[in-house]
Protein backbone atom coordinates (compact mmCIF):
# COMPACT_ATOMS: atom_id res chain seq x y z
CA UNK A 1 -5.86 -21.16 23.88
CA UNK A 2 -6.79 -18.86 26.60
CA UNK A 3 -10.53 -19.60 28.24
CA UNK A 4 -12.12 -16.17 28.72
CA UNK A 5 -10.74 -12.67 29.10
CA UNK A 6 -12.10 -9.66 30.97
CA UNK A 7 -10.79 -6.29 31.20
CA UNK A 8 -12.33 -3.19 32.00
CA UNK A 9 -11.68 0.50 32.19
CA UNK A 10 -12.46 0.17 35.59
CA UNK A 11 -8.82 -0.85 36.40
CA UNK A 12 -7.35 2.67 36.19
CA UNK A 13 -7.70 5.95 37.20
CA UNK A 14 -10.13 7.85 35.52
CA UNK A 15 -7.61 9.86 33.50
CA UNK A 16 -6.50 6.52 31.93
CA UNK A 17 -9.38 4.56 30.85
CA UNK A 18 -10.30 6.96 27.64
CA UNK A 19 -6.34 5.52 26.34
CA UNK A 20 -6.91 1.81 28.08
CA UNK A 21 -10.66 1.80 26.22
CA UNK A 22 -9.34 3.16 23.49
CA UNK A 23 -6.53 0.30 22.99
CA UNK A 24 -9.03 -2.22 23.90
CA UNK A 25 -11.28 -1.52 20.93
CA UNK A 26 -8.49 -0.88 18.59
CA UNK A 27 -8.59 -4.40 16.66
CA UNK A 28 -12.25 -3.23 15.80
CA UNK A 29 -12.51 0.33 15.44
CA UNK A 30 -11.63 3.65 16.40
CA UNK A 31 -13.23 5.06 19.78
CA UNK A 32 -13.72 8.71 20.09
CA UNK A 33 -16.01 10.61 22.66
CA UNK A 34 -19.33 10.99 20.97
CA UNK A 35 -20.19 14.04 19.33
CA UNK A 36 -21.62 15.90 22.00
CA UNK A 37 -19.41 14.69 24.81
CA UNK A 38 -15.80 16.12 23.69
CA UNK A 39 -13.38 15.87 26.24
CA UNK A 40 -14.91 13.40 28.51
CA UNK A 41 -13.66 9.86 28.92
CA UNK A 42 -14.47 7.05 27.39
CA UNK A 43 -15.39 4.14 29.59
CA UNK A 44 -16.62 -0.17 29.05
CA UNK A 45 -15.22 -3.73 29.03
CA UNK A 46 -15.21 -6.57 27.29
CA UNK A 47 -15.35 -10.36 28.30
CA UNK A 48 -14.01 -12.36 25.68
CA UNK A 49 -14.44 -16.23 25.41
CA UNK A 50 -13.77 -18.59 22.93
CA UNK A 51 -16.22 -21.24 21.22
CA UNK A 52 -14.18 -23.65 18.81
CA UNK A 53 -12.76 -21.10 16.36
CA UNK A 54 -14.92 -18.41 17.00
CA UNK A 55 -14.66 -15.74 19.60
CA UNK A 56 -17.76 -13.96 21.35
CA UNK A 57 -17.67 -10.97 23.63
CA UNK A 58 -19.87 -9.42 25.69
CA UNK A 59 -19.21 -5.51 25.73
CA UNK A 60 -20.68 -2.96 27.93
CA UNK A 61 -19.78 0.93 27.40
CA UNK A 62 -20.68 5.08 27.76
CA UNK A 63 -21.74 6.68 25.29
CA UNK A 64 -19.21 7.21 22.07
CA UNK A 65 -18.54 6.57 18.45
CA UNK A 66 -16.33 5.15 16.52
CA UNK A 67 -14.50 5.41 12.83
CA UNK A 68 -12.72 3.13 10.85
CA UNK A 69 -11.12 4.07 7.23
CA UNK A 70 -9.10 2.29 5.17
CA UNK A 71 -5.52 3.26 6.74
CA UNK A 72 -7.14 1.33 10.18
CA UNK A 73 -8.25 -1.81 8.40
CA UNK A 74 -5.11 -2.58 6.20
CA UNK A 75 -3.19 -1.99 9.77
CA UNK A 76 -5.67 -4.78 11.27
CA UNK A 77 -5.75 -6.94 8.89
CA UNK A 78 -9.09 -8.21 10.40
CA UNK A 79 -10.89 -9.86 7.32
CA UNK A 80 -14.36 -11.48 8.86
CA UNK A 81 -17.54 -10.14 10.54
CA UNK A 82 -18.25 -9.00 13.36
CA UNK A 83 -22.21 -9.93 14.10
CA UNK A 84 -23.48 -7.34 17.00
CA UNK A 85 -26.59 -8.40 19.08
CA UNK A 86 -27.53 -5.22 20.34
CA UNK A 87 -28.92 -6.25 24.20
CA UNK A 88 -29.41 -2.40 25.26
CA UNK A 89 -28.66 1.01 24.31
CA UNK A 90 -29.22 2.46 19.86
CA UNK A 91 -26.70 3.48 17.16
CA UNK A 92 -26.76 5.17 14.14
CA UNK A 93 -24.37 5.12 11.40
CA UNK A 94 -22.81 5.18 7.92
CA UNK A 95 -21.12 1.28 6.96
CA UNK A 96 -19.42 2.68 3.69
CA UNK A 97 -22.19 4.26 1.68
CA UNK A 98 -24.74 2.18 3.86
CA UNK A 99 -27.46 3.86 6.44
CA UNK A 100 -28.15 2.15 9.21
CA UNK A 101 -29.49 2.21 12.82
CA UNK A 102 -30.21 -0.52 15.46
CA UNK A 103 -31.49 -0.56 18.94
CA UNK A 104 -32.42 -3.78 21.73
CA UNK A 105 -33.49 -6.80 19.91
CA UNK A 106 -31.57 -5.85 16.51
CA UNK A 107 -28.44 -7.59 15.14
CA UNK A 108 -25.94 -5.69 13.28
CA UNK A 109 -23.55 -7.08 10.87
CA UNK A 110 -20.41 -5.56 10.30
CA UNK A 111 -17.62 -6.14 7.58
CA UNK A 112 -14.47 -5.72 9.52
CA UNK A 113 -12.60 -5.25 6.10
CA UNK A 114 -14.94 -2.00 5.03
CA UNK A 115 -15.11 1.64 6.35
CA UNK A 116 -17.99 2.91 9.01
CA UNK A 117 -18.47 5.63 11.04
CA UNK A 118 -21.08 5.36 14.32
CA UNK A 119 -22.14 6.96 17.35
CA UNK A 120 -24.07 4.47 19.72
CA UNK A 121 -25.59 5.67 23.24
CA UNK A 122 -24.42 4.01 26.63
CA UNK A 123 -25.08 0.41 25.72
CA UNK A 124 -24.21 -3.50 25.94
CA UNK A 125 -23.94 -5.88 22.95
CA UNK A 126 -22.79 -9.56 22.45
CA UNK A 127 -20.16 -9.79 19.50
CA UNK A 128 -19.49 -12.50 17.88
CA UNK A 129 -16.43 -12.66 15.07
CA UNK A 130 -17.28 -14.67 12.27
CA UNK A 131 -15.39 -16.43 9.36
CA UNK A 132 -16.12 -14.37 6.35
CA UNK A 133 -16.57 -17.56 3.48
CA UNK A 134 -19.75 -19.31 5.15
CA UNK A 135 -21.54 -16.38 5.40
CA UNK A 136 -21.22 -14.54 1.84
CA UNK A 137 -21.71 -18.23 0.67
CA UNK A 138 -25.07 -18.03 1.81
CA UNK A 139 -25.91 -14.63 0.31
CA UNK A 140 -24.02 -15.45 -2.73
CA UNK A 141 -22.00 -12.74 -2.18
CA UNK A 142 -24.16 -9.96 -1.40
CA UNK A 143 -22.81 -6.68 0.29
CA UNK A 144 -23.48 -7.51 3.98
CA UNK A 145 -21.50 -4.60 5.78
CA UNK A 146 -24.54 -2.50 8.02
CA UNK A 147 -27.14 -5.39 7.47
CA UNK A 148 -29.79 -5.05 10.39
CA UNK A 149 -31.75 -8.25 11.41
CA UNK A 150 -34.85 -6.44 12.97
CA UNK A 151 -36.05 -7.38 16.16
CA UNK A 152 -39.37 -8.29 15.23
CA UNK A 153 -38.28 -11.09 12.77
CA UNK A 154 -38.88 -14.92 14.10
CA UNK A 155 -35.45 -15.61 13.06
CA UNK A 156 -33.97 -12.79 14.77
CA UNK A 157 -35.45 -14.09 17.67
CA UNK A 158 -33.87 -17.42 17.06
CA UNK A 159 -30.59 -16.31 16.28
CA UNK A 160 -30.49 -13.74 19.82
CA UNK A 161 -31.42 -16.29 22.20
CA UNK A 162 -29.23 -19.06 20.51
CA UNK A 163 -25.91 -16.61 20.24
CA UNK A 164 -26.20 -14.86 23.72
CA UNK A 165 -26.79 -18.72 25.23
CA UNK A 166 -23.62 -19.25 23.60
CA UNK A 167 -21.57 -16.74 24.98
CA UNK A 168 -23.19 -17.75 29.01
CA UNK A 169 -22.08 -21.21 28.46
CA UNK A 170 -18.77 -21.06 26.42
CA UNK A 171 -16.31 -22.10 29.01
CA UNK A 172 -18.13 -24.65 30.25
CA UNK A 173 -18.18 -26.59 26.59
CA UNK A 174 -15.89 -28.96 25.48
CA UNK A 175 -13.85 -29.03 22.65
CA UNK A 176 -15.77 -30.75 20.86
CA UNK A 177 -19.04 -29.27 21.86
CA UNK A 178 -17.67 -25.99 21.05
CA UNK A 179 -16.26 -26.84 17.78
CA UNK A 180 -20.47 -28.26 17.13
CA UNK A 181 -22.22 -24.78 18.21
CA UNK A 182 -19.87 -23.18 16.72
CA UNK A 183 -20.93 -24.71 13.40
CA UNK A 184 -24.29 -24.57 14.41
CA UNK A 185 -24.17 -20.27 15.54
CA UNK A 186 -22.93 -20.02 11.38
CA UNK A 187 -25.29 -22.54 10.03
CA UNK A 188 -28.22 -20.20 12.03
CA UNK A 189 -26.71 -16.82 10.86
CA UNK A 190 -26.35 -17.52 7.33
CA UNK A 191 -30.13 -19.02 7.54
CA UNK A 192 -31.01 -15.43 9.06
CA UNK A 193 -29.21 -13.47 6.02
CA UNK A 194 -31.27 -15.83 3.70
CA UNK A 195 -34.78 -13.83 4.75
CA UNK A 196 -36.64 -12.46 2.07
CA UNK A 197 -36.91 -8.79 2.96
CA UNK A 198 -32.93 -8.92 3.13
CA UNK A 199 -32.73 -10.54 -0.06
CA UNK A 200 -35.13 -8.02 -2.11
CA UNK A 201 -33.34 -4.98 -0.43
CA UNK A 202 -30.00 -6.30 -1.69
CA UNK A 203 -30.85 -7.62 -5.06
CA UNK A 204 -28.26 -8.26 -7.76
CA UNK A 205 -27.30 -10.45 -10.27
CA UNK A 206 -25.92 -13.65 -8.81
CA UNK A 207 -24.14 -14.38 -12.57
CA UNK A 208 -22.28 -10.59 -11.47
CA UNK A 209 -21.33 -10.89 -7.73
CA UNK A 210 -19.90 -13.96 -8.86
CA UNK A 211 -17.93 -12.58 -11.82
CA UNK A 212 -16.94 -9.90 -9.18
CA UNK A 213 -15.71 -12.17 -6.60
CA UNK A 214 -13.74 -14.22 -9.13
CA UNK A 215 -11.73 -10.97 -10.80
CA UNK A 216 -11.34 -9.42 -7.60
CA UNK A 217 -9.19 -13.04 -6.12
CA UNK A 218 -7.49 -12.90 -9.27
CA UNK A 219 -6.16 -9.14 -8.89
CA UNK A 220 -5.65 -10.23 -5.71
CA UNK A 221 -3.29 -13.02 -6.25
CA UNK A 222 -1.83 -10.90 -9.62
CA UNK A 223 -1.32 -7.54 -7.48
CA UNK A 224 2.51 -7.79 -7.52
CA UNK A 225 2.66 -8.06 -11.34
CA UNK A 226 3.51 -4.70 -12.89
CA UNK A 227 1.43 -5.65 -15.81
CA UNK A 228 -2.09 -6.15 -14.67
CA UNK A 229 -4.47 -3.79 -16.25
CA UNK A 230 -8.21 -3.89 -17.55
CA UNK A 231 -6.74 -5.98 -20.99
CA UNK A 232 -4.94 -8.75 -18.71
CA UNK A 233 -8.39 -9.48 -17.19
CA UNK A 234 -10.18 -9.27 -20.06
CA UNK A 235 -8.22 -11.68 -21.62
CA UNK A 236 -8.29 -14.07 -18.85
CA UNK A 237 -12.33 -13.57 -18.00
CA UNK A 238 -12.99 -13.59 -21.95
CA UNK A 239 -15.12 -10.18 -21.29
CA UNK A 240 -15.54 -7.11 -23.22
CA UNK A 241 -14.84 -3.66 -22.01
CA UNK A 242 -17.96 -2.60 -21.48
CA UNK A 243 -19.07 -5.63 -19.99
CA UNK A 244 -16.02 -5.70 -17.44
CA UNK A 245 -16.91 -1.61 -16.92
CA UNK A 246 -20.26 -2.45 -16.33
CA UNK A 247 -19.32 -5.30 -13.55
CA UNK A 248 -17.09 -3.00 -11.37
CA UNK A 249 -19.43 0.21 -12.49
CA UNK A 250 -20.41 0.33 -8.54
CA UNK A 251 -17.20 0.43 -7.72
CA UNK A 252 -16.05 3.21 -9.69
CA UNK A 253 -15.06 1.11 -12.40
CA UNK A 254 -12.11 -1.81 -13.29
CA UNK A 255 -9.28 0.93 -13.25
CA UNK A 256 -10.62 2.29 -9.70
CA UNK A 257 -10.66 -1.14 -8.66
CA UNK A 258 -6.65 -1.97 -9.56
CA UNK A 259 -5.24 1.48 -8.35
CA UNK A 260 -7.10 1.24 -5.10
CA UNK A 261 -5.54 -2.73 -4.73
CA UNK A 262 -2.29 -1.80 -5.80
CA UNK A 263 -2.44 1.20 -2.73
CA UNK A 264 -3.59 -1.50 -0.09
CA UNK A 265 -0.60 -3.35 -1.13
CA UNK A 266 1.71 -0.91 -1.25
CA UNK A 267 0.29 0.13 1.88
CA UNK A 268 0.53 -2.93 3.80
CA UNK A 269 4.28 -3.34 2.11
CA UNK A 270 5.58 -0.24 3.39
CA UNK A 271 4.18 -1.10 7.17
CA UNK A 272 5.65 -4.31 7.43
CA UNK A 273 7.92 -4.51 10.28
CA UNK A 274 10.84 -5.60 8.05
CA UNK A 275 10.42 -3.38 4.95
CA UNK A 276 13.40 -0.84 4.95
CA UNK A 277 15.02 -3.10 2.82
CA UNK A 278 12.58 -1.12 0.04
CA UNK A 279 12.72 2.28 -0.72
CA UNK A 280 9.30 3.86 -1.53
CA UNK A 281 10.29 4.78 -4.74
CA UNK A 282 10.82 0.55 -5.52
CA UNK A 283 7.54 -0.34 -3.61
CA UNK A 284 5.84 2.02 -5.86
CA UNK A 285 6.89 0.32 -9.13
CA UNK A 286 7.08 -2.82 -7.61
CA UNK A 287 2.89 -2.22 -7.60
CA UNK A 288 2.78 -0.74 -11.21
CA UNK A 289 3.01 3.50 -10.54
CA UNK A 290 4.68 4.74 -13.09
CA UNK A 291 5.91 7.55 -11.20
CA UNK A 292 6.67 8.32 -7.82
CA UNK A 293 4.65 11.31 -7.64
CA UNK A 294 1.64 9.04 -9.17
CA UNK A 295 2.17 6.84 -6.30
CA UNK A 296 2.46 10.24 -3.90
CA UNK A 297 -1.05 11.57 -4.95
CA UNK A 298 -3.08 8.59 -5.13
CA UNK A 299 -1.97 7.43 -2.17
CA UNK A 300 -2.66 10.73 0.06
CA UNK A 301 -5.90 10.76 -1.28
CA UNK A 302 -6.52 7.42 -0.23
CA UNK A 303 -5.00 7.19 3.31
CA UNK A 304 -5.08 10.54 3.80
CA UNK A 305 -0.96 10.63 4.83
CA UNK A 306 2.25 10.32 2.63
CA UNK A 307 3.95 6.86 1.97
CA UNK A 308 7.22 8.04 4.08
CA UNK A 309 4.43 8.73 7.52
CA UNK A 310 2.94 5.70 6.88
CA UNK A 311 6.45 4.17 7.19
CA UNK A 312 7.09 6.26 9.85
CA UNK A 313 3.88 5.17 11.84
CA UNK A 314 3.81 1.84 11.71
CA UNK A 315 1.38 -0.01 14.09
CA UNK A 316 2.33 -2.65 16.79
CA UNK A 317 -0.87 -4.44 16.18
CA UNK A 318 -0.66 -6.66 13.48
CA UNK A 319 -3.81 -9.51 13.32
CA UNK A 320 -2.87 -13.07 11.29
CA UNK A 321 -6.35 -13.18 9.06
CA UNK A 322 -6.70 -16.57 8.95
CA UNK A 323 -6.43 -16.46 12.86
CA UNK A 324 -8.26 -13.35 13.74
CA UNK A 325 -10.23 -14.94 16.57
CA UNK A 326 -7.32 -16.49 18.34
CA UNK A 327 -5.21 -13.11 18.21
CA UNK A 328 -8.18 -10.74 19.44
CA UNK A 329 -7.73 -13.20 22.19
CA UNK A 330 -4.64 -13.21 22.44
CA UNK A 331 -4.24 -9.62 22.37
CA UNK A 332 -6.72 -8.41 25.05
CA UNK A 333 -5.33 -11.14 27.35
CA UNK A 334 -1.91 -9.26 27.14
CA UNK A 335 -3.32 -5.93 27.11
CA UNK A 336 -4.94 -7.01 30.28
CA UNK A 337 -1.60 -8.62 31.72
CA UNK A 338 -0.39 -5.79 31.73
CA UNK A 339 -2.97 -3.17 33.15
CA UNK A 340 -2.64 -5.14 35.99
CA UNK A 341 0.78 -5.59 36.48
């Protein structure tokens, strides 16, 4: 695996690093000039080093902000978190229905598989990307997309000084020292997420978020099957209506839920490198539309394009889940190869 990776705007000519910052945050988000800066460039870099499976990066950049919707993550495929220690500069944003702001001393959490939209100042943060199952382990599955640790907390304290040591020293650690603070850096976050105040601010049934979690794999692992519907699950859950309604009712409800899976799917179907071989009308009813202008209007509404541009556009950058860390590697050691070619 490669060691560390730095690249920088600083590489180019100014009329090339708002495109070569731009690329370089792509796995993450989308990086537009902040609100009150259109049409100047975007500028920062990124050192990237590995600790056993994880990968932390130290990022320094101007001001900006950045979106991410649901077309961007499903062309990711980034599924873990991305904890941000915020070492200067403030942001301000909305993580999918959630209000939040941070400045020096905070740590945000981000949910790399949920929608935001941000504007931060000229800052610097240490990232660090995260497995997704140890930490909603520890929260029992609580929503954790936009949680700040506050600066004042003990704990936060704890976790800044142990994480940004982490990132100093990561080359220098062996394998097997890295694969131990590695386990250790989770062990302390999920401790962190375990503080009271969190807890009471995100309250809900444990019984329910694990009901959730359990429907939500099996839709997951079902999606292909023209049949699914409310019935199938309540048949296999041995749940009412009501009660099923009532599980999903922040989410817009059960049938919400399976239209807006079977879209991802047919999403990520119709952008896979080798998926001529289906026409749009068989990818629809391959994902239970009944109609190809069903499939049409729910999926504009959701991505915002038609199924034949999202065909049309498909991205280069495709992330292995189970191997995010490696790949962000991976992928801003080539990027970098080949700024400075």
């Amino acid at each position: 695996m490669t060691r560390e990776v730095f690249i920088s705007t600083e590489l180019v000519e100014e009329d090339q690093r708002t495109d070569l910052w731009r690329e370089i945050s792509r796995p993450m988000f989308e990086a537009l000039p902040h609100s009150d800066d259109r049409g100047l460039f975007l500028s920062g870099s990124v050192r990237a080093v590995p600790v056993g499976s994880l990968m932390t990066a130290r990022s320094i950049f101007n001001r900006q902000r950045y979106n991410k919707d649901r077309r961007f993550i499903l062309n990711s495929g980034l599924d873990s978190y991305l904890v941000q220690l915020v070492t200067s500069g403030e942001l301000a944003g909305d993580f999918n229905g959630v209000r939040a702001s941070a400045g020096p001393g905070d740590i945000l959490i981000l949910d790399l598989s949920q929608p935001l939209k941000n504007q931060v100042t000229e800052g610097s943060r240490v990232n660090i990307v995260i497995p997704r199952q140890p930490l909603e382990k520890a929260v029992s599955g609580r929503n954790l997309h936009g949680t700040v640790l506050k600066r004042h907390w003990p704990v936060t304290q704890l976790v800044m000084t142990y994480l940004t040591g982490l990132h100093s020293v990561g080359t220098q650690l062996s394998t097997f020292e890295a694969d131990a603070a590695h386990e250790a850096a989770v062990t302390l976050m999920a401790a962190a997420l375990k503080n009271d105040e969190l807890e009471a601010a995100g309250s809900h049934s444990v019984l329910k978020i694990a009901l959730q979690q359990r429907i939500v794999t099996f839709i997951d692992q079902n999606i292909n099957l023209p049949d699914l519907s409310p019935e199938t699950i309540m048949r296999r859950f041995h749940v009412s209506r009501s009660h099923l309604y009532r599980t999903f009712a922040d989410d817009g409800g059960i049938a919400k839920v399976l239209r807006d899976k079977r879209l991802d799917a047919a999403f990520v179907e119709l952008t896979r490198r080798d998926s001529a071989a289906l026409s749009i009308t068989e990818i629809s009813y391959r994902f239970g539309f009944s109609s190809s202008n069903q499939f049409l209007r729910g999926f504009r509404a959701r991505f915002g394009i038609t199924p034949s541009q999202a065909r049309q556009e498909r991205q280069a950058l495709h992330l292995e889940k189970a191997e995010g860390s490696a790949h962000l590697l991976n992928y801003f050691a080539t990027l970098r190869e080949r700024v400075i070619k």
